[in-house]
C-alpha atoms as a PDB file:
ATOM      1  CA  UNK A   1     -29.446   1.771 -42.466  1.00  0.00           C
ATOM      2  CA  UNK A   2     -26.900   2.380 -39.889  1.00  0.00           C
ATOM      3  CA  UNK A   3     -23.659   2.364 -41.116  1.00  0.00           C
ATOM      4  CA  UNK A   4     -21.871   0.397 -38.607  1.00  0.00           C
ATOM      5  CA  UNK A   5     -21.336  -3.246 -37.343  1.00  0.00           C
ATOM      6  CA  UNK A   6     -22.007  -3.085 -33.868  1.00  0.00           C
ATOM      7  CA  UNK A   7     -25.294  -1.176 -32.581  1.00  0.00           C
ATOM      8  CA  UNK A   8     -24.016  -1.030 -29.478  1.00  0.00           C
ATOM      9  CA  UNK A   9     -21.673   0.418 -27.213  1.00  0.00           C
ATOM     10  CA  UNK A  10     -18.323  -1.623 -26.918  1.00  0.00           C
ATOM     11  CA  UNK A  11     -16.403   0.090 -23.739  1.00  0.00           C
ATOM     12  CA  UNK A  12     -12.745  -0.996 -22.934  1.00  0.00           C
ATOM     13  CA  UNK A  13     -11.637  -2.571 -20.118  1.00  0.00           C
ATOM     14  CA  UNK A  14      -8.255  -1.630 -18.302  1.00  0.00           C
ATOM     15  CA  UNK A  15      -6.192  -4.404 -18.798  1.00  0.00           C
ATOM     16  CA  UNK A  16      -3.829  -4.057 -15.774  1.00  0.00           C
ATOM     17  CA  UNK A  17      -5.300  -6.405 -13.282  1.00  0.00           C
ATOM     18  CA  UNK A  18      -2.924  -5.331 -10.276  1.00  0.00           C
ATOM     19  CA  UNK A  19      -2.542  -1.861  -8.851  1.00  0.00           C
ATOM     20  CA  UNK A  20       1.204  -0.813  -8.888  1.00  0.00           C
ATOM     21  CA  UNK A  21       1.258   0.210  -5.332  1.00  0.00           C
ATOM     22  CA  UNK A  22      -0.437  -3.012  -4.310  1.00  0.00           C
ATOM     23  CA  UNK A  23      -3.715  -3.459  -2.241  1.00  0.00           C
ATOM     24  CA  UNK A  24      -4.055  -2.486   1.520  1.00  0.00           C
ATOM     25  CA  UNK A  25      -5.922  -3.864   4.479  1.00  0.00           C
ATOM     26  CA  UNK A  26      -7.061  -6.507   5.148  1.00  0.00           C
ATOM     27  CA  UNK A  27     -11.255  -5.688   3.959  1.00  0.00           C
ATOM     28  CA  UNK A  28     -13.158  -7.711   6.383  1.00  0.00           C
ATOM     29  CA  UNK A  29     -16.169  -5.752   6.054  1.00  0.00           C
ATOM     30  CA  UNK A  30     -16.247  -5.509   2.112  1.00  0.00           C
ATOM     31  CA  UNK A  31     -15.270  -1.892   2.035  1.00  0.00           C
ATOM     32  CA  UNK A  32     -13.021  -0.820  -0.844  1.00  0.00           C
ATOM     33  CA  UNK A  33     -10.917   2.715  -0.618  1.00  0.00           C
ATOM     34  CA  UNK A  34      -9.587   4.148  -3.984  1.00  0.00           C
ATOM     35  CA  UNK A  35      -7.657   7.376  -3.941  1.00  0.00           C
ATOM     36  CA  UNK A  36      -4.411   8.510  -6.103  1.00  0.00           C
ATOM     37  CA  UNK A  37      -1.309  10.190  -4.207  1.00  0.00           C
ATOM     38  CA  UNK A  38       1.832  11.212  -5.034  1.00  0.00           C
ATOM     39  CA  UNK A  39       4.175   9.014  -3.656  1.00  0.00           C
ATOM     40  CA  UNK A  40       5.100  11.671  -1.372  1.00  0.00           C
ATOM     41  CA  UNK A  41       1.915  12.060  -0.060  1.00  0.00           C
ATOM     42  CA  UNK A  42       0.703   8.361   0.114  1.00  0.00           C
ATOM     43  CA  UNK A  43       1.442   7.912   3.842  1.00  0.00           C
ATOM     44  CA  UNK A  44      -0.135  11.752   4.447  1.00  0.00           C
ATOM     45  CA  UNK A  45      -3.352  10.463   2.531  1.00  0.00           C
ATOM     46  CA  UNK A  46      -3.697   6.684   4.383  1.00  0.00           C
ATOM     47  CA  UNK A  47      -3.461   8.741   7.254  1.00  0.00           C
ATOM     48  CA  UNK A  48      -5.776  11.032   6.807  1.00  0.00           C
ATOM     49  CA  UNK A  49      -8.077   8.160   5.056  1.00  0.00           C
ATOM     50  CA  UNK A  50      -8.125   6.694   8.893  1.00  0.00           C
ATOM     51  CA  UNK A  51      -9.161   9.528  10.644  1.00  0.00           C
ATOM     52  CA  UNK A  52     -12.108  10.000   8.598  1.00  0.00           C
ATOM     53  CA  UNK A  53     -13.461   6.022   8.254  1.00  0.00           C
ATOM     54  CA  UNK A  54     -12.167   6.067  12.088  1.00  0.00           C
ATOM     55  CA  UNK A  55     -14.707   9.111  12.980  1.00  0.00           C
ATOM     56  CA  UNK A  56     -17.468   6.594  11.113  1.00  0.00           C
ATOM     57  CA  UNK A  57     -15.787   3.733  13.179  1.00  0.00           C
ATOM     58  CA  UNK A  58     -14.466   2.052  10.479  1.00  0.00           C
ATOM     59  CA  UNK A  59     -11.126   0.498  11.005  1.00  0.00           C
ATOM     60  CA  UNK A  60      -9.364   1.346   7.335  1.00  0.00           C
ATOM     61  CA  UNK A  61      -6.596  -1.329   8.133  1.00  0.00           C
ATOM     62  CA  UNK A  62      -8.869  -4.131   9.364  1.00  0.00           C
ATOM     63  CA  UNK A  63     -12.458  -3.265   7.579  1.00  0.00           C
ATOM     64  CA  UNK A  64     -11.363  -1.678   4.405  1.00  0.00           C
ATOM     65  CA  UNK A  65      -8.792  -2.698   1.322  1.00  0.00           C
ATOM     66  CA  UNK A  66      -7.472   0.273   0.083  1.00  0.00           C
ATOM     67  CA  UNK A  67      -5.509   1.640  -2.980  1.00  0.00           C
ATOM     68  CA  UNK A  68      -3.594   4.068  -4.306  1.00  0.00           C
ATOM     69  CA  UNK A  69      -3.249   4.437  -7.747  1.00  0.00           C
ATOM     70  CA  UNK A  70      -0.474   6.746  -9.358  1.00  0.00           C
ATOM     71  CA  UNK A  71      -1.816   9.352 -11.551  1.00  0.00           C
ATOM     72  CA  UNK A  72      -3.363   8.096 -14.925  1.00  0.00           C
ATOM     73  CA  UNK A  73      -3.464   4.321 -13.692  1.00  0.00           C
ATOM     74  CA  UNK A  74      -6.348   2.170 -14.771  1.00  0.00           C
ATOM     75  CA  UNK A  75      -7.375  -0.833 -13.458  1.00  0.00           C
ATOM     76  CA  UNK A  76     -10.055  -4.042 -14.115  1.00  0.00           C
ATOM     77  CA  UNK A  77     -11.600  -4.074 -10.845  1.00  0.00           C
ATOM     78  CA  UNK A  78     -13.589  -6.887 -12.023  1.00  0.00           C
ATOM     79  CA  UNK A  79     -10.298  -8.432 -12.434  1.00  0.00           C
ATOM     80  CA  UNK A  80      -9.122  -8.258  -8.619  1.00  0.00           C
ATOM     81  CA  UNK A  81      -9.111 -11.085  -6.301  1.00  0.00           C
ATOM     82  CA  UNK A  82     -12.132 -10.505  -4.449  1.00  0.00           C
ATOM     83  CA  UNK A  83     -13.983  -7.841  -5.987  1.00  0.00           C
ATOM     84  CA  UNK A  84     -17.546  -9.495  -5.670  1.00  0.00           C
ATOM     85  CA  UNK A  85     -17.498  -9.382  -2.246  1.00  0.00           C
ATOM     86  CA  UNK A  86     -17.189  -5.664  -2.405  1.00  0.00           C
ATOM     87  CA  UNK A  87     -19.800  -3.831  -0.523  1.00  0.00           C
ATOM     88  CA  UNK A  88     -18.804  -0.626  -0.415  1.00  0.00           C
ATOM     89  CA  UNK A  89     -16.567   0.874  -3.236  1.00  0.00           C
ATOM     90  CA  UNK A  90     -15.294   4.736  -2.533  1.00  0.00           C
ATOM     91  CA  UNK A  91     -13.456   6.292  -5.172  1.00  0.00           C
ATOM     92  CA  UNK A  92     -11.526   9.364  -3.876  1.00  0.00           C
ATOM     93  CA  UNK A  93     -11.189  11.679  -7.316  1.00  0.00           C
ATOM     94  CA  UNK A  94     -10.794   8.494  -9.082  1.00  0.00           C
ATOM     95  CA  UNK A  95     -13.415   8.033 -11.911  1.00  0.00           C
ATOM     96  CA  UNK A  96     -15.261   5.104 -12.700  1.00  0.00           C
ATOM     97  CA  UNK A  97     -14.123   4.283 -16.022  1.00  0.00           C
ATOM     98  CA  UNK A  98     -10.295   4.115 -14.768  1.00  0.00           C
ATOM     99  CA  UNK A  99     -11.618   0.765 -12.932  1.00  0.00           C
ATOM    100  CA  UNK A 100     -13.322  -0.272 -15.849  1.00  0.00           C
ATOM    101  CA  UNK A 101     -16.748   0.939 -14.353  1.00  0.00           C
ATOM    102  CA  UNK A 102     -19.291   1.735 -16.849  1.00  0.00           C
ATOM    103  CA  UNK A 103     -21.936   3.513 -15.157  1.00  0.00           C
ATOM    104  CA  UNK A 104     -23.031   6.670 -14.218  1.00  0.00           C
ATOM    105  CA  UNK A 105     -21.433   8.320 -10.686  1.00  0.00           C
ATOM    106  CA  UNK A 106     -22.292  11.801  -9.251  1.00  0.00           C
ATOM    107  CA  UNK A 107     -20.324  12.824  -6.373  1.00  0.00           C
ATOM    108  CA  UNK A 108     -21.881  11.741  -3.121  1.00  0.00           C
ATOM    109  CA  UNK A 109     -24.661  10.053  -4.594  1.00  0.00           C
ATOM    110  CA  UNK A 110     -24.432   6.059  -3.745  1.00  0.00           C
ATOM    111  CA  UNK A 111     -25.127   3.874  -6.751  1.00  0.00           C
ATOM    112  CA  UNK A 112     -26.149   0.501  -6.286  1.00  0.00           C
ATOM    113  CA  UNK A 113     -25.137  -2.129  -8.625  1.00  0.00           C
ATOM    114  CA  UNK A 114     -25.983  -5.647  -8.094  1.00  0.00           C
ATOM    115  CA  UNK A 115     -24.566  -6.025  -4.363  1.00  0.00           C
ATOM    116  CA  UNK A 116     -22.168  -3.313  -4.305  1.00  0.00           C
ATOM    117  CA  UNK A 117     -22.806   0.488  -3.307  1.00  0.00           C
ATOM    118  CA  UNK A 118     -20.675   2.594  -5.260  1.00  0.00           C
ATOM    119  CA  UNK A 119     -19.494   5.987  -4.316  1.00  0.00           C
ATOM    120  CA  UNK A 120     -17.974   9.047  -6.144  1.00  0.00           C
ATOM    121  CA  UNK A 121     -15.899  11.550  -4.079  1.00  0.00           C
ATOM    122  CA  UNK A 122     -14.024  14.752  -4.282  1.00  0.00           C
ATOM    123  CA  UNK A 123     -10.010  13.547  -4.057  1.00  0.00           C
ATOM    124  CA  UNK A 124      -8.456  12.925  -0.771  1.00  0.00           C
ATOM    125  CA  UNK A 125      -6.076  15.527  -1.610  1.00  0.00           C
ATOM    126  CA  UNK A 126      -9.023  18.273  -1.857  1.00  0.00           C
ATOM    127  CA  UNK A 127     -10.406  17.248   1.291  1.00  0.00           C
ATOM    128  CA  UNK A 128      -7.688  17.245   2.889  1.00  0.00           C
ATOM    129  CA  UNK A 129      -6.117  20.447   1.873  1.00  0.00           C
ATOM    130  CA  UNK A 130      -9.971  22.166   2.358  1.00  0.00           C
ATOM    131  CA  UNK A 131      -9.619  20.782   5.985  1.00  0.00           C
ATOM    132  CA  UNK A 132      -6.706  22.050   6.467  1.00  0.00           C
ATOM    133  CA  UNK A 133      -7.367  25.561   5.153  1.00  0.00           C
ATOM    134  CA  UNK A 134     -10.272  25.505   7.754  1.00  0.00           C
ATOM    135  CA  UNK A 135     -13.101  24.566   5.036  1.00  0.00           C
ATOM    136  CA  UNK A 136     -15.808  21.769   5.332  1.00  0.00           C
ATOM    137  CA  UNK A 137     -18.042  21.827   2.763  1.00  0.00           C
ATOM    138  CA  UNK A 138     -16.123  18.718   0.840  1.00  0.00           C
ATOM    139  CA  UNK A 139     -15.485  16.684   3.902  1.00  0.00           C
ATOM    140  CA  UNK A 140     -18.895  17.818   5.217  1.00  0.00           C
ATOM    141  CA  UNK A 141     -20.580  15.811   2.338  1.00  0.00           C
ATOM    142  CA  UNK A 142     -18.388  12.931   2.821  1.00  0.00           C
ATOM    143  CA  UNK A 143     -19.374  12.945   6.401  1.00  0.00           C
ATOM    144  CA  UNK A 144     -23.042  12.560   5.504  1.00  0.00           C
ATOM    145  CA  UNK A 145     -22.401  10.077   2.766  1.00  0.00           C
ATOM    146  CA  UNK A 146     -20.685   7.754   5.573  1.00  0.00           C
ATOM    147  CA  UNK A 147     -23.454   8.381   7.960  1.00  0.00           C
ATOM    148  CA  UNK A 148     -25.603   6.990   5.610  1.00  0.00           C
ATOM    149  CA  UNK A 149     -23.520   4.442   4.259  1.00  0.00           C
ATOM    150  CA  UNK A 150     -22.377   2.892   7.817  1.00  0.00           C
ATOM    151  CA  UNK A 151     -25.378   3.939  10.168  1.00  0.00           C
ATOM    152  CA  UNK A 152     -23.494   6.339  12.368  1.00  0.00           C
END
C-alpha cells in the first residue's frame, strides 16, 4: 500500500508573476531572453546579449523580450502576459524550475514543448567572461544552437 495521499508528483509554482527588473523589448518574433546580472552588470550583459542575437540577426530590442532576474528570483512564466506566444525561450544560467518549468533541459539541447522551443544555456556572465579571456567553446555552442534555432 503506498503510504501517501497523492501518487503523484505535486511541483510548486513561483508565485511572483512579475520580474523585479521588469520585461524588455518589445518580442515581435516570440523570442524570450532570460539571464540574471548583477545590477552592475545588467547594461554590460544586454549589451553583450545584442551582439550575439545581432550576429544571428536578431534584433534583441525589437524581436526578443528579455529579462533579468536578480539572483535567486523565481518566476511563473505561465503567469506573464504573453507567454503562449513564446517561440523561443533562452535561459542564460537560469534553470527551468525558477520559471516554474517542469521539464527536463540539457544545455544546448532545444526542447520542444507544445509550441515553444526551449533552450538551456551556460550564463551570460560565463560567456562573456570566456570571450573575453579569448575562449569559445561556451559561446561556440551557443553559436550553433542559434544557427539552428534561427536558420543562419
Amino acid at each position: 500500500m503506498n503510504s501517501t495521499f497523492f501518487d503523484f508528483h505535486l511541483f510548486p509554482v513561483p508565485e511572483q508573476a512579475q520580474p523585479k527588473n521588469g520585461i524588455s523589448g518589445a518580442g515581435n518574433q516570440g523570442i524570450w531572453v532570460w539571464y540574471e546580472a548583477e545590477a552592475a552588470q545588467q547594461a554590460e550583459m544586454e549589451g553583450f546579449l545584442a551582439k550575439v542575437f545581432g550576429a544571428a540577426k536578431i534584433d534583441l530590442a525589437q524581436q526578443a523580450k528579455h529579462i533579468c532576474l536578480t539572483k535567486e528570483e523565481s518566476i511563473s512564466f505561465s503567469r506573464l502576459e504573453g507567454h503562449k506566444t513564446a517561440k523561443f525561450v533562452f535561459l542564460f544560467g537560469i534553470s527551468g524550475r525558477r520559471l516554474g518549468l517542469h521539464f527536463q533541459l540539457h544545455p544546448y539541447q532545444p526542447v520542444h514543448f507544445g509550441s515553444t522551443t526551449f533552450i538551456l544555456t551556460d550564463s551570460i556572465a560565463a560567456i562573456f567572461e570566456e570571450r573575453q579571456a579569448g575562449g569559445k567553446e561556451k559561446s561556440g555552442q551557443l553559436w550553433r544552437t542559434l544557427k539552428a534555432c534561427f536558420h543562419v
